[in-house]
Protein backbone atom coordinates (compact mmCIF):
# COMPACT_ATOMS: atom_id res chain seq x y z
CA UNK A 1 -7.79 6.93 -3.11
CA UNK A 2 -10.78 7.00 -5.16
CA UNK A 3 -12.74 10.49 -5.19
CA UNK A 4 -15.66 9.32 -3.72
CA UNK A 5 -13.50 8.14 -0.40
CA UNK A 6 -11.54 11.48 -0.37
CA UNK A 7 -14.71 13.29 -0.39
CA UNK A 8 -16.33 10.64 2.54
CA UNK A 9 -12.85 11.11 4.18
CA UNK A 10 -13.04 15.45 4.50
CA UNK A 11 -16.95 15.20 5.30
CA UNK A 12 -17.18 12.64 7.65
CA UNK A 13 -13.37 11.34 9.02
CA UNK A 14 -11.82 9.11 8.05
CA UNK A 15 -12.81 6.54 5.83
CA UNK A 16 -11.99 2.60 5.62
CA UNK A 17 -10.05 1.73 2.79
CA UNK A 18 -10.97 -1.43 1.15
CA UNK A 19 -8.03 -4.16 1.00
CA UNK A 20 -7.36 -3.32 -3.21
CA UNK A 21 -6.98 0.50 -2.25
CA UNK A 22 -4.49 -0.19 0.93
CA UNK A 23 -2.31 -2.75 -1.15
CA UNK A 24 -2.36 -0.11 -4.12
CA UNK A 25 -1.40 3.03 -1.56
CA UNK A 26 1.66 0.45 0.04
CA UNK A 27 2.76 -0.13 -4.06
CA UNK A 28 2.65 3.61 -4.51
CA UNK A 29 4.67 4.43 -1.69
CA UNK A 30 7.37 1.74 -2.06
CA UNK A 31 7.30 2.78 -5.94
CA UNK A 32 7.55 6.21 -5.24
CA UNK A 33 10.68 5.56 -2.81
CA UNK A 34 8.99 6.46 0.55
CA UNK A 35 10.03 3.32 2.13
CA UNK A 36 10.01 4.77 5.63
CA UNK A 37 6.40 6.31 5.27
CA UNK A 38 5.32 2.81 3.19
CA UNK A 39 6.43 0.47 6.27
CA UNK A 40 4.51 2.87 8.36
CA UNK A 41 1.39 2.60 6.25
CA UNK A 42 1.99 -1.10 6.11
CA UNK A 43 1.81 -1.58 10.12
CA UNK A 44 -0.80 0.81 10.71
CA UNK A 45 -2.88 -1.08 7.75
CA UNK A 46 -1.63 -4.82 8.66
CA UNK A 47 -4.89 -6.59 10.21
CA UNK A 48 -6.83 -4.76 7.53
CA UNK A 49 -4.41 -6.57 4.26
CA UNK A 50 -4.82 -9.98 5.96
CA UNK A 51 -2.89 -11.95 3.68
CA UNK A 52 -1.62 -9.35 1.49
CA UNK A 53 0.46 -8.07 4.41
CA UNK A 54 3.40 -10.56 4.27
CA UNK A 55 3.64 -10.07 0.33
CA UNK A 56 3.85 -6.57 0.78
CA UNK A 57 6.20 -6.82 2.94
CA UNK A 58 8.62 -8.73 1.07
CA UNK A 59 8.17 -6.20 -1.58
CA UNK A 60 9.51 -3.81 0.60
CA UNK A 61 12.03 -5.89 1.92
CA UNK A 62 13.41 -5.93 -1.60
CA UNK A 63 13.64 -2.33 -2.33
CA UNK A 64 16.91 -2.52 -3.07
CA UNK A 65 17.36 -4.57 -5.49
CA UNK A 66 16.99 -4.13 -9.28
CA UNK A 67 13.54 -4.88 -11.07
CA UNK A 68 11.68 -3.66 -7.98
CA UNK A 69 9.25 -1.86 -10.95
CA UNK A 70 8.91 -4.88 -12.66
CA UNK A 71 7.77 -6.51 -9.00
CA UNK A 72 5.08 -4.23 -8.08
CA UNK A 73 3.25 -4.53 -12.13
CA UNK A 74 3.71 -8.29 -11.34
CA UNK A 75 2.65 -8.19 -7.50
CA UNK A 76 -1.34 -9.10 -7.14
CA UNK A 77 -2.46 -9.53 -10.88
């Protein structure tokens, strides 16, 4: 999250992500390894990724299997 929306976020609430920042905060957690906390993030955040939603899915789906870094530098560009 972008210092501008953290700041917006603790002075006014919470803020609305734009679709690049949610898709980037699902990659993080899924890279990171939080896969219970990412498919959270992911449902809470679905109407807002529109069609990013099913590709970020299937990232997560595939968690487990080897290359998953090489997936997420891929995923989006």
């Amino acid at each position: 999250m972008s210092e501008t929306l953290i700041v917006n976020y603790l002075i006014k609430g919470r803020v609305k992500m734009n679709v690049e920042e949610l898709v980037q905060k699902a990659k993080d957690l899924i890279g990171e390894g939080n896969v219970e906390h990412a498919q959270q993030f992911i449902e809470e955040h679905k109407d807002e990724l529109g069609e990013h939603y099913h590709k970020i899915t299937a990232l997560l789906a595939d968690t487990t299997t080897d290359g998953l870094f090489d997936k997420i530098k891929g995923l989006f560009q």
